[in-house]
C-alpha atoms as a PDB file:
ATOM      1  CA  UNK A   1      70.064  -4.671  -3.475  1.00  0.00           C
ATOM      2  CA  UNK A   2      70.692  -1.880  -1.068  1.00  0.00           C
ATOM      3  CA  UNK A   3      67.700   0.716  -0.173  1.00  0.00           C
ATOM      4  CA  UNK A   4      69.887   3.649  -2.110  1.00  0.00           C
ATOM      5  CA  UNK A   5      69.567   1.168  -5.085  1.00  0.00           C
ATOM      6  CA  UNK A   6      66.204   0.762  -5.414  1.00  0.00           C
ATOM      7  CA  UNK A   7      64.945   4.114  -4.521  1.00  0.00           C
ATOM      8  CA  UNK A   8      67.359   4.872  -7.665  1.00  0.00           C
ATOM      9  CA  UNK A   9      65.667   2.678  -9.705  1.00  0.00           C
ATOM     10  CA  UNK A  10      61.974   4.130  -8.479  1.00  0.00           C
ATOM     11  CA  UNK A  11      63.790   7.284  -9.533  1.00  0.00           C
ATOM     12  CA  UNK A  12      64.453   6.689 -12.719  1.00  0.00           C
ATOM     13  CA  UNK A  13      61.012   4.989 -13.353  1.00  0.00           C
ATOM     14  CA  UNK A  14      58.961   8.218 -12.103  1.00  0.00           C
ATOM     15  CA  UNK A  15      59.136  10.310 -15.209  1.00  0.00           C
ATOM     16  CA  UNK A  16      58.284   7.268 -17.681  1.00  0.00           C
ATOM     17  CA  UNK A  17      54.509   6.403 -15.198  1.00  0.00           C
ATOM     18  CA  UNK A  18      53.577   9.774 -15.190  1.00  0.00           C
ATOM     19  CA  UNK A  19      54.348   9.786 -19.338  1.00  0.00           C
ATOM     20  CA  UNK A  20      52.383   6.833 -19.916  1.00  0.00           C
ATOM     21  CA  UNK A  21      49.233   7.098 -17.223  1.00  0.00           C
ATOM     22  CA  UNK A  22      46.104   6.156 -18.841  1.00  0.00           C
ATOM     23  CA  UNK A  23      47.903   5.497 -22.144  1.00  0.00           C
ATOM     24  CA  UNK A  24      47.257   1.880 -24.269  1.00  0.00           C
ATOM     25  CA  UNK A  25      49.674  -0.461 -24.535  1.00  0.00           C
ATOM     26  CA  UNK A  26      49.130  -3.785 -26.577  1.00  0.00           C
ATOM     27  CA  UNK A  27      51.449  -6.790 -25.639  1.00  0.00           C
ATOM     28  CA  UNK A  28      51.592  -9.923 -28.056  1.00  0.00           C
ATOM     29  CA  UNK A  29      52.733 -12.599 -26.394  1.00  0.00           C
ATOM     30  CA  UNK A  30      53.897 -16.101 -27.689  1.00  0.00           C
ATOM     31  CA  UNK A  31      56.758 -18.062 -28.262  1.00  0.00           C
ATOM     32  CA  UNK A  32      58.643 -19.492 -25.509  1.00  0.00           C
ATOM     33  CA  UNK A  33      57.335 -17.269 -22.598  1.00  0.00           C
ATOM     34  CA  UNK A  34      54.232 -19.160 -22.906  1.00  0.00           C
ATOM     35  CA  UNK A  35      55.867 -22.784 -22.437  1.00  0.00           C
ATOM     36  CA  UNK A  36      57.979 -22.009 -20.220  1.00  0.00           C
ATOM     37  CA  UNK A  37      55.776 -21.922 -16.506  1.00  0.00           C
ATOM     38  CA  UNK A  38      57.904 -19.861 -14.805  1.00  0.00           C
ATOM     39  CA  UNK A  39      58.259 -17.210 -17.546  1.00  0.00           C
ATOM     40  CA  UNK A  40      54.554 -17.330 -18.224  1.00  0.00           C
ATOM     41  CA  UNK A  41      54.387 -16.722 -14.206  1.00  0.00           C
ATOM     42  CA  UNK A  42      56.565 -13.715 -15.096  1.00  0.00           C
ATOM     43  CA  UNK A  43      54.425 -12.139 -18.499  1.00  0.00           C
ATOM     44  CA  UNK A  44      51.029 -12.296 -16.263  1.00  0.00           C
ATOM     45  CA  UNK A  45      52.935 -10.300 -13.335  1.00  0.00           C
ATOM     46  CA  UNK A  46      53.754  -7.703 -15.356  1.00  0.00           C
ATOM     47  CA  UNK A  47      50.317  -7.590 -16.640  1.00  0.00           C
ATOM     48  CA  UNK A  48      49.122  -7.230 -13.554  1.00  0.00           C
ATOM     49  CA  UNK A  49      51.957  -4.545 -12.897  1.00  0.00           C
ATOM     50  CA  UNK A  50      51.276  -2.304 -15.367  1.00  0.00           C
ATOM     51  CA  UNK A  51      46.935  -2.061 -14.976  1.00  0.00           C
ATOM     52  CA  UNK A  52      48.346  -1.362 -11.026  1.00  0.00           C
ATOM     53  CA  UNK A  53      50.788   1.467 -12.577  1.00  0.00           C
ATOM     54  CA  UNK A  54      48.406   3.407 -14.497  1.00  0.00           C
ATOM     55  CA  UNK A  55      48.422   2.120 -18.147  1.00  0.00           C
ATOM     56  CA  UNK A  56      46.171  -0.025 -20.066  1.00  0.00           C
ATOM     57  CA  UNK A  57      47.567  -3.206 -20.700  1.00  0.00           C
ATOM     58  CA  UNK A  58      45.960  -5.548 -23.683  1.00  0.00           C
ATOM     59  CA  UNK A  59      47.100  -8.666 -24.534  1.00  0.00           C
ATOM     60  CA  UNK A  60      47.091 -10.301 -27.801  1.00  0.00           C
ATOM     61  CA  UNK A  61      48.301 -14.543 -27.437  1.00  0.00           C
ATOM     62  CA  UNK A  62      49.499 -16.715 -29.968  1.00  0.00           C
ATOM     63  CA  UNK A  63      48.969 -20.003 -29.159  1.00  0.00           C
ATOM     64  CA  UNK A  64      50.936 -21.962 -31.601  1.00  0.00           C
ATOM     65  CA  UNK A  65      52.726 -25.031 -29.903  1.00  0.00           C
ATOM     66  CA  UNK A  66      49.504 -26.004 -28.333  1.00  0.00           C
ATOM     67  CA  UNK A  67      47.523 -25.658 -31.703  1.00  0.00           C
ATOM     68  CA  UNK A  68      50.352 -28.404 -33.050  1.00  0.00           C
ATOM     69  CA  UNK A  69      50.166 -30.651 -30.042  1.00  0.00           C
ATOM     70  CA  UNK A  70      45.964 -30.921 -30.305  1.00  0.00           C
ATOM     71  CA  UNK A  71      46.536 -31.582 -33.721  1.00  0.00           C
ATOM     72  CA  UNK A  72      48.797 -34.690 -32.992  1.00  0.00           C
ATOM     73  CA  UNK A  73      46.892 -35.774 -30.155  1.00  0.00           C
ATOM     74  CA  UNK A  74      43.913 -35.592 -32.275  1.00  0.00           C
ATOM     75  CA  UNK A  75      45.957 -37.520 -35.503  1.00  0.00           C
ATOM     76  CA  UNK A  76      45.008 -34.673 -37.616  1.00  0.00           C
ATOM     77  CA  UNK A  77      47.398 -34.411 -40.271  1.00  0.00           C
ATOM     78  CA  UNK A  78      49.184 -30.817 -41.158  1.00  0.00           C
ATOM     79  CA  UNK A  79      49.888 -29.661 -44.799  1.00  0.00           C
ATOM     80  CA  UNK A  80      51.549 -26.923 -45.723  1.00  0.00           C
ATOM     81  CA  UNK A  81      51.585 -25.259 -49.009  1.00  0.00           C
ATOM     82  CA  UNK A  82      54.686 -22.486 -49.681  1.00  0.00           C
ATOM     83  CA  UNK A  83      55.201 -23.037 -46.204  1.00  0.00           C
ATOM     84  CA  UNK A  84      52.215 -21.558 -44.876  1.00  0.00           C
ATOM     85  CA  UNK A  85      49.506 -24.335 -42.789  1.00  0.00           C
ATOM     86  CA  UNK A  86      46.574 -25.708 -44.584  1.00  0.00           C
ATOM     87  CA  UNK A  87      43.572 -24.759 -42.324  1.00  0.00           C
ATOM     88  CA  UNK A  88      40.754 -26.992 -42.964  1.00  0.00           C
ATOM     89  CA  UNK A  89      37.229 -27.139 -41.165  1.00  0.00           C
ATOM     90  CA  UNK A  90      38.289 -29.294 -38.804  1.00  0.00           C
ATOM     91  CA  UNK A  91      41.700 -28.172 -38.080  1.00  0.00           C
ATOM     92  CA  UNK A  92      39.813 -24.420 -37.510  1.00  0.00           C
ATOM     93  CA  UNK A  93      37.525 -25.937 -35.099  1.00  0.00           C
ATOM     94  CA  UNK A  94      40.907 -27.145 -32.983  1.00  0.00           C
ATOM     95  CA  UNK A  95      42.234 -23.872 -33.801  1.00  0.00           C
ATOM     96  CA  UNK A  96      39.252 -22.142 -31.444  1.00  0.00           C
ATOM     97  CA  UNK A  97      38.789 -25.043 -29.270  1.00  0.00           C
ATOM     98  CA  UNK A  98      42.980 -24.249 -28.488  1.00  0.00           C
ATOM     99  CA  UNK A  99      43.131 -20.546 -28.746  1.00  0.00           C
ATOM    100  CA  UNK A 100      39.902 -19.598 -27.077  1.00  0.00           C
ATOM    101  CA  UNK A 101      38.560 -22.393 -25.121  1.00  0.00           C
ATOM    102  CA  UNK A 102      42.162 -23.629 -23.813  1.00  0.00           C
ATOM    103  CA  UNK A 103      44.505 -20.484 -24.061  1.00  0.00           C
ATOM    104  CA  UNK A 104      42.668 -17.190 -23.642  1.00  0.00           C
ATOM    105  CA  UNK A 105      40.827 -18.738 -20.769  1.00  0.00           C
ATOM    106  CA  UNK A 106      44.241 -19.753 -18.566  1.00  0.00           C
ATOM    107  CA  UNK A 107      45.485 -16.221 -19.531  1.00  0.00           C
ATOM    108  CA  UNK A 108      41.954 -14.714 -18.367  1.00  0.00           C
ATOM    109  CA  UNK A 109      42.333 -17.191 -15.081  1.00  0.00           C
ATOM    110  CA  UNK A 110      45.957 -16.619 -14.346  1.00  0.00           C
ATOM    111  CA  UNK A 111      45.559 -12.646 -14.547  1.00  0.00           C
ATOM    112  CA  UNK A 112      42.478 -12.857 -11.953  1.00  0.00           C
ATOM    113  CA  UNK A 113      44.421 -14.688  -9.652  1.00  0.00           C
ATOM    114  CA  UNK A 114      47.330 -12.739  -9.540  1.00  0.00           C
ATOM    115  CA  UNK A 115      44.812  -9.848  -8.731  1.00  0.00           C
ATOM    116  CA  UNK A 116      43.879  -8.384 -11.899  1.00  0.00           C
ATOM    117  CA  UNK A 117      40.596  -7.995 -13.805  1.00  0.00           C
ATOM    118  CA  UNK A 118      40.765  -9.665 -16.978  1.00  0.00           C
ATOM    119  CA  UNK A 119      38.202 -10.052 -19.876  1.00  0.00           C
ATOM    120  CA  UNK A 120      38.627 -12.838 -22.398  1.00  0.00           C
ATOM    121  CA  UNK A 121      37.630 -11.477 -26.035  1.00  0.00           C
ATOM    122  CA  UNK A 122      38.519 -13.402 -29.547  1.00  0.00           C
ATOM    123  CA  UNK A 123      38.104 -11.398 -32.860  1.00  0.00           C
ATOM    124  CA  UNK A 124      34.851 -13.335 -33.105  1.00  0.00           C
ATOM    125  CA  UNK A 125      33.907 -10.996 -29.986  1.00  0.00           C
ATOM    126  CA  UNK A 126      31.933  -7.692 -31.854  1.00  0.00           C
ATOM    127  CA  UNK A 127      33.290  -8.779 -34.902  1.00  0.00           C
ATOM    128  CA  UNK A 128      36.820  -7.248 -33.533  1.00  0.00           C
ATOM    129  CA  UNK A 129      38.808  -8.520 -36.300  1.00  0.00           C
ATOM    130  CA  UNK A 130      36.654  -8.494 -39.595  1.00  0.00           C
ATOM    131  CA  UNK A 131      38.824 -11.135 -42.109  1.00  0.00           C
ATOM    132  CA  UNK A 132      38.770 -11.882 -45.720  1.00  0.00           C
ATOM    133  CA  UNK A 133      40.366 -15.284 -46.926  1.00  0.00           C
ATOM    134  CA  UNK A 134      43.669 -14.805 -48.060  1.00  0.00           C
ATOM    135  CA  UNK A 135      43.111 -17.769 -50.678  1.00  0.00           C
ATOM    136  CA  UNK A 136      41.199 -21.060 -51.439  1.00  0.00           C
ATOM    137  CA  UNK A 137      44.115 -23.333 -51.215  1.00  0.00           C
ATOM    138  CA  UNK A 138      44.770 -22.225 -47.781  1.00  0.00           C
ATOM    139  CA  UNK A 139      41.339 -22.900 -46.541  1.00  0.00           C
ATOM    140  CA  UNK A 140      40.112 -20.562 -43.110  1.00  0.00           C
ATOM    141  CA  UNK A 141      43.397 -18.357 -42.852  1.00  0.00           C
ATOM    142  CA  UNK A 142      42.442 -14.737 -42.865  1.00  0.00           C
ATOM    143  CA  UNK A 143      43.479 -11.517 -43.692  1.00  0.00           C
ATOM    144  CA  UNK A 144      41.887  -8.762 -41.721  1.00  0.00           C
ATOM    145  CA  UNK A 145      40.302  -5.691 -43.325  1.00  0.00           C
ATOM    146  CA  UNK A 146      39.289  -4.375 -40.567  1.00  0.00           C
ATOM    147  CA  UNK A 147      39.554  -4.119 -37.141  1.00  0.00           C
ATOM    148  CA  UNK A 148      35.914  -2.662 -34.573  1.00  0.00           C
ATOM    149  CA  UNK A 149      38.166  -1.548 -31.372  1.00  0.00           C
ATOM    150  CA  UNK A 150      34.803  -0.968 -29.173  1.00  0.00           C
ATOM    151  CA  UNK A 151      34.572  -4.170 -27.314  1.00  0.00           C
ATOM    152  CA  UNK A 152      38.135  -3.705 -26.288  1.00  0.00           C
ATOM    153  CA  UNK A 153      37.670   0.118 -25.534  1.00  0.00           C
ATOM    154  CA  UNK A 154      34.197  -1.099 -23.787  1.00  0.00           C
ATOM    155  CA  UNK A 155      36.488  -3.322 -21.228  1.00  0.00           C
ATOM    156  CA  UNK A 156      39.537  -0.560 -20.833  1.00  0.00           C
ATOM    157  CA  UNK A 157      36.741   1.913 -20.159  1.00  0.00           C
ATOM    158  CA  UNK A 158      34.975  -0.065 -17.325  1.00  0.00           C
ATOM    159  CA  UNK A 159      38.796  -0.981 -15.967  1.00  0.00           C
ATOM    160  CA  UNK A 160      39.495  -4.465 -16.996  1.00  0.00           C
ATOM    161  CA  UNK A 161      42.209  -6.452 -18.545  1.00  0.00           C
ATOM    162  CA  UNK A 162      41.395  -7.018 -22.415  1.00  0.00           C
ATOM    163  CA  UNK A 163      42.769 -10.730 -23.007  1.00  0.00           C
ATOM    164  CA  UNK A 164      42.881 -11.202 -27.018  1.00  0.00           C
ATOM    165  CA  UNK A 165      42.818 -14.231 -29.291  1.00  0.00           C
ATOM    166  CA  UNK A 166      43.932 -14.381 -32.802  1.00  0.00           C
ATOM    167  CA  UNK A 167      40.488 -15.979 -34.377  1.00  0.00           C
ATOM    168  CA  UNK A 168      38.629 -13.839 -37.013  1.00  0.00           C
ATOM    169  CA  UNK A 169      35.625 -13.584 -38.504  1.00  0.00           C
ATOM    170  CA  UNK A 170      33.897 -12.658 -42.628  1.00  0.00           C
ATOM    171  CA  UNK A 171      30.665 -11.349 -40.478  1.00  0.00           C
ATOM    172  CA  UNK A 172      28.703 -14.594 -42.178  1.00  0.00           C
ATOM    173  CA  UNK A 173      29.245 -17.377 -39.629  1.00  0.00           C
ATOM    174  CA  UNK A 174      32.496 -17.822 -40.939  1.00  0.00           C
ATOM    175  CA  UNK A 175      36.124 -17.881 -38.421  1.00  0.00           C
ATOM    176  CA  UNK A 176      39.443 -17.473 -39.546  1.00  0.00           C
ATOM    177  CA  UNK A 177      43.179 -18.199 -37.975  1.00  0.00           C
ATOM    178  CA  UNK A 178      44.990 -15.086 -38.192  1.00  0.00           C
ATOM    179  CA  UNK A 179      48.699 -14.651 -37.822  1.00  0.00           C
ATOM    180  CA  UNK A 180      49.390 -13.720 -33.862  1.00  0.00           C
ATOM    181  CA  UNK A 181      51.638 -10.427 -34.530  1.00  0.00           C
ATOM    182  CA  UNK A 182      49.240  -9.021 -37.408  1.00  0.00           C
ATOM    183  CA  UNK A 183      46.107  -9.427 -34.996  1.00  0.00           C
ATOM    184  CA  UNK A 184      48.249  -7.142 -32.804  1.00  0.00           C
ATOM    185  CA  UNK A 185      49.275  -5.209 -34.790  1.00  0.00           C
ATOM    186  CA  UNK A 186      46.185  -4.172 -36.170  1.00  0.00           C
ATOM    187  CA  UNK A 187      44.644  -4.042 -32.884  1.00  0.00           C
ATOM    188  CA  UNK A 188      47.268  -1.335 -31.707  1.00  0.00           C
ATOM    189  CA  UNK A 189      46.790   0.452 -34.747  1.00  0.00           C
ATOM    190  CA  UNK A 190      43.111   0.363 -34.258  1.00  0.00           C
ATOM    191  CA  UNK A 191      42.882   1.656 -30.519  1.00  0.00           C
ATOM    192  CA  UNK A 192      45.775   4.616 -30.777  1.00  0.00           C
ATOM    193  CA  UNK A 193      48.212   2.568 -28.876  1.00  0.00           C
ATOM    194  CA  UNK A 194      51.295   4.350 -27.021  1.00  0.00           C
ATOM    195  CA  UNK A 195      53.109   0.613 -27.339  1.00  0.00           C
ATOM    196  CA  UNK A 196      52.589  -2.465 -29.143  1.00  0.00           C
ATOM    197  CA  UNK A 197      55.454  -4.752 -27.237  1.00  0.00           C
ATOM    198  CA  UNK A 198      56.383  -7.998 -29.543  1.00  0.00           C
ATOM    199  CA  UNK A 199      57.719 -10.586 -26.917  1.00  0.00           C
ATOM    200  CA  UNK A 200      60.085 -12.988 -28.880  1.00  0.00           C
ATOM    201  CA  UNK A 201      62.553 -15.563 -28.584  1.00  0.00           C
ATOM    202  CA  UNK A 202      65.475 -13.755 -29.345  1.00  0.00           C
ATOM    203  CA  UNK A 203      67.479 -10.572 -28.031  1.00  0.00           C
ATOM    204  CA  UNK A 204      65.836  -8.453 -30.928  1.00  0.00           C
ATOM    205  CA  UNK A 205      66.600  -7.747 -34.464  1.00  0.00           C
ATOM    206  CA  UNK A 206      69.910  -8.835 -34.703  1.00  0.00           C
ATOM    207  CA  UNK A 207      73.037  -7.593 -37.543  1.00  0.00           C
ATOM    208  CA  UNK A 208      73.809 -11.442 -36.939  1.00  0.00           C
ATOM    209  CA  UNK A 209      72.113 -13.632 -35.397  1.00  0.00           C
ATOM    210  CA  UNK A 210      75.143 -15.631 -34.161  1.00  0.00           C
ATOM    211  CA  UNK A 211      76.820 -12.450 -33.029  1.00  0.00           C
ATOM    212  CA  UNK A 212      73.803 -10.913 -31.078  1.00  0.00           C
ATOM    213  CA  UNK A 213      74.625  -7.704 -31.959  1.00  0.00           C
ATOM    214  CA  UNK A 214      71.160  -6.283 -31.768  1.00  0.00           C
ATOM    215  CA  UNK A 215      69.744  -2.965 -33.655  1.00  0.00           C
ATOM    216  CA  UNK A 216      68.386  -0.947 -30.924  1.00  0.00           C
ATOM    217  CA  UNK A 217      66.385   1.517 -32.824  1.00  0.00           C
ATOM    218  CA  UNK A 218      65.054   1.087 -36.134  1.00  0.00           C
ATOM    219  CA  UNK A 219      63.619   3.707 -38.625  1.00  0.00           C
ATOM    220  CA  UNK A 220      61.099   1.949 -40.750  1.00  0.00           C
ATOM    221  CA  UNK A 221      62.488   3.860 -43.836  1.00  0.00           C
ATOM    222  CA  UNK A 222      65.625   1.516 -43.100  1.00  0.00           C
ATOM    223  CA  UNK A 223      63.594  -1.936 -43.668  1.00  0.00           C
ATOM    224  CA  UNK A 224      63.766  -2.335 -47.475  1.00  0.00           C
ATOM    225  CA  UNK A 225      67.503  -1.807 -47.317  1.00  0.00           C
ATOM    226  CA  UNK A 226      68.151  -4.641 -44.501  1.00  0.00           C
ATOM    227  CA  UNK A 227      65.691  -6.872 -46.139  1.00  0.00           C
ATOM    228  CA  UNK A 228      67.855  -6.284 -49.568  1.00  0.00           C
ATOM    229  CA  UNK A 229      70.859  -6.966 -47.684  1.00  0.00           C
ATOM    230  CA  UNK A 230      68.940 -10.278 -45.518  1.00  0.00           C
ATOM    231  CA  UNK A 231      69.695  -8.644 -42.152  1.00  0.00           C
ATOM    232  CA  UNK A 232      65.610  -9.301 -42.088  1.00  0.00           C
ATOM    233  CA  UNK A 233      64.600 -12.430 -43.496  1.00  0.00           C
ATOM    234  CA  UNK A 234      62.790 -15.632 -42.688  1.00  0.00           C
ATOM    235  CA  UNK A 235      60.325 -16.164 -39.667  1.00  0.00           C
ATOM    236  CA  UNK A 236      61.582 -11.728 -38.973  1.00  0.00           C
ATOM    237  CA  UNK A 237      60.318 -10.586 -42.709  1.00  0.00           C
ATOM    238  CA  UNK A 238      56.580 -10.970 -41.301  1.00  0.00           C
ATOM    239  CA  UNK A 239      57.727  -9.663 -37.753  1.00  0.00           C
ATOM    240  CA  UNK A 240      58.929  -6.434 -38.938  1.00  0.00           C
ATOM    241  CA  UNK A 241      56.503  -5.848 -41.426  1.00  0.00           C
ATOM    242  CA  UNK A 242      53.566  -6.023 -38.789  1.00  0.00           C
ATOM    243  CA  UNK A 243      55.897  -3.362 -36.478  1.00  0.00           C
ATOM    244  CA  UNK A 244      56.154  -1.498 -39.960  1.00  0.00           C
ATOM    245  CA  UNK A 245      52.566  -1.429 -40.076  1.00  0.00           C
ATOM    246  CA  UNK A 246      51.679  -0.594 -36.637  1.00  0.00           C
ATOM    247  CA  UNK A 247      54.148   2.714 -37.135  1.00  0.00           C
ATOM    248  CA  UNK A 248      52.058   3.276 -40.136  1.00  0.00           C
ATOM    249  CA  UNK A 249      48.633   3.211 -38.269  1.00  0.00           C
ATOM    250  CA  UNK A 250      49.484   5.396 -35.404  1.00  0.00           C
ATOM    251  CA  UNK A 251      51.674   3.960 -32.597  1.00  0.00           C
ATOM    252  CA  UNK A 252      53.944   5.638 -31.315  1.00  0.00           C
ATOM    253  CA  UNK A 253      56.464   3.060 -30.827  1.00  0.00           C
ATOM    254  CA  UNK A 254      56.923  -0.654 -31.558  1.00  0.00           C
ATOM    255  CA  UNK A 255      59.396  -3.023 -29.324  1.00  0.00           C
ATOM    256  CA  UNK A 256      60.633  -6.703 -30.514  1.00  0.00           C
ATOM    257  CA  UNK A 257      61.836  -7.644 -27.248  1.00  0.00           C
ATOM    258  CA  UNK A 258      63.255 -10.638 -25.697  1.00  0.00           C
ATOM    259  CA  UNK A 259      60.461 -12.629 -24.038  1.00  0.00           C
ATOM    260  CA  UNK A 260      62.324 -15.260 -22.269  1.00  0.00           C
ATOM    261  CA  UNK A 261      64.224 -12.290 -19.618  1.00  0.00           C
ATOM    262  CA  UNK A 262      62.266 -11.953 -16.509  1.00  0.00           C
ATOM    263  CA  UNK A 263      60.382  -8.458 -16.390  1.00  0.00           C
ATOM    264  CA  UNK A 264      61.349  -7.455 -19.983  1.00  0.00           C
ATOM    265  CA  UNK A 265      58.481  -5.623 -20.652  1.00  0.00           C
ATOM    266  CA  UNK A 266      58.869  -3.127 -17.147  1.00  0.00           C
ATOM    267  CA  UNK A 267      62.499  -2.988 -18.651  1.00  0.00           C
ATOM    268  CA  UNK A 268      61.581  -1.384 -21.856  1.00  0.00           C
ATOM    269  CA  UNK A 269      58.266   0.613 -20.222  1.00  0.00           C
ATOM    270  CA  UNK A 270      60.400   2.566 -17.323  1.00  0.00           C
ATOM    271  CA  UNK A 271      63.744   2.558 -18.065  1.00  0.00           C
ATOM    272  CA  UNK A 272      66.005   4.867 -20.259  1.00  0.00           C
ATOM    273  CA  UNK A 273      68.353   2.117 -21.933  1.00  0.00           C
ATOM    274  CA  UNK A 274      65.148  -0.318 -22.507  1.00  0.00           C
ATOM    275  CA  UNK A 275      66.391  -3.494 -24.659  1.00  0.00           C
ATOM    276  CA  UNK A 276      65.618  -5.268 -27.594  1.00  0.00           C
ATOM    277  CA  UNK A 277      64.689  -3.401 -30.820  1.00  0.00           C
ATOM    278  CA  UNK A 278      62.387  -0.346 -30.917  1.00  0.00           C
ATOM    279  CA  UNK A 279      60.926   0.451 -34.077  1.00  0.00           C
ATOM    280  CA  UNK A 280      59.537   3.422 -34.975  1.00  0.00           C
ATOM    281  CA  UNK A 281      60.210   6.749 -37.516  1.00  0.00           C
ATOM    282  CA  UNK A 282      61.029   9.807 -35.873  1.00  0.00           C
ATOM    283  CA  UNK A 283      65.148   9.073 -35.200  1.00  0.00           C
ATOM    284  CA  UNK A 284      68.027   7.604 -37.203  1.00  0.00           C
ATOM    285  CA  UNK A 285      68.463   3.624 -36.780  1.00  0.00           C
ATOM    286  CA  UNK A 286      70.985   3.094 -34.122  1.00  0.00           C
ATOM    287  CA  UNK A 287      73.099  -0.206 -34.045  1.00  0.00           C
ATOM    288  CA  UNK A 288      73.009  -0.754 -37.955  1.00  0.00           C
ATOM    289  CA  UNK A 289      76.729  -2.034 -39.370  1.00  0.00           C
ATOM    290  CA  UNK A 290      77.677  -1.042 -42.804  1.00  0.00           C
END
């Protein structure tokens, strides 16, 4: 790349960092960016990139895959029921040995060394994500009611890194597995977030899947249709309901965006085309076929 080409680039950027100094954006991050070392390597650069730039990066992990390998190593068996896991005691206990003990604290770890200043926090942390039980039969998942943004506020006010995991609490002793994209969700919601940035294992949300013709903007009043017509279904129903809700609560704007491309999120933050799928409710949908 010649020196004309990147001042062009810098160029281009300059309008978006002085738009979004000092502004909150939450990143959920999962999938196949956190198998994948060199992608992970990636993600936590970015971080790192963004606290350096002027925003105020939070990040809100899944931890999935490892969850399922601790239960095999451990023989544990898995039920589900309507396709949702069975979370027993014990399988809850792996759930915060994984996500807190395991995951949050290599995130925490991996954003110090590349020269950040990270905090770990769970939603156990100042009762962050207050949860009810969604339902007897499936044991400790939650549903959270509400969300107490101060301990994350408390650590973007005194400069650091907020590093999130998806564990909940009912206030009595009690924890709770939350889904990864609703604890974000929520959490963006909850703090006034400029962004909440989905990373995912696919382009965006796609006409068809097989074509990759992604939607590039998407006007929430545009979801019940595409549902209807099952341009949104399966393991995307829940993905785009969370974005729905985050518009909902306040953000500004919500991005699905492909995880696995190196620098995706300084893509979508400082550039004009970004990629993936925004979602949000002040345009027309853009990329919709009839």
């Amino acid at each position: 790349m010649s020196i004309e080409q990147k001042i062009e680039i810098l160029m281009e950027a300059v309008p978006y960092l002085s738009k979004y100094q000092g502004k909150i954006v939450v990143i959920k991050y999962g999938g196949n960016a956190m198998i994948n070392e060199e992608l992970k390597a990636n993600v936590i650069r970015d971080v790192v990139l963004l606290k350096t730039l002027g925003l105020k990066p939070v990040l809100c992990h899944g931890g999935g895959p490892g969850i399922n390998k601790m239960l095999e190593q451990l023989d544990i068996p898995v039920q589900f029921i309507n396709g949702l896991r069975y979370t027993s005691p014990e399988i809850m206990r792996v759930v915060e040995m994984v996500l807190i003990g395991q995951v949050n604290s290599e995130l925490v770890g991996r954003i110090n060394q590349q020269g950040g200043q990270a905090v770990g926090l769970s939603g156990i942390s100042g009762n962050l994500f207050q949860c009810v039980q969604r339902s007897e039969e499936l044991g400790f998942v939650g549903d959270v009611v509400k969300v107490n943004a101060g301990p994350v506020l408390a650590m973007l006010d005194a400069g650091f890194i907020p590093v999130v995991a998806p564990v909940g609490t009912d206030g009595q002793g009690n924890s709770f597995n939350i889904n990864g994209d609703t604890a974000a969700s929520k959490l963006a919601g909850a703090l006034g977030a400029e962004k909440l940035m989905i990373l995912t294992d696919i382009e965006g949300l796609c006409n068809d899947i097989k074509l990759r013709d992604v939607i590039s903007y998407l006007n929430i009043a545009d979801v019940p249709m595409l549902k209807e017509r099952g341009t949104i279904a399966g393991g995307m129903i829940p993905k785009v309901d969370c974005c729905v809700q985050a518009i909902e609560e306040g953000v500004t704007n919500v991005h699905i965006i492909d995880g696995r491309q190196p620098h995706s999120m300084l893509f979508e933050a400082f550039s004009a085309e970004g990629n993936g799928t925004t979602v949000g409710k002040d345009l027309p949908s853009v990329g919709i076929k009839a």
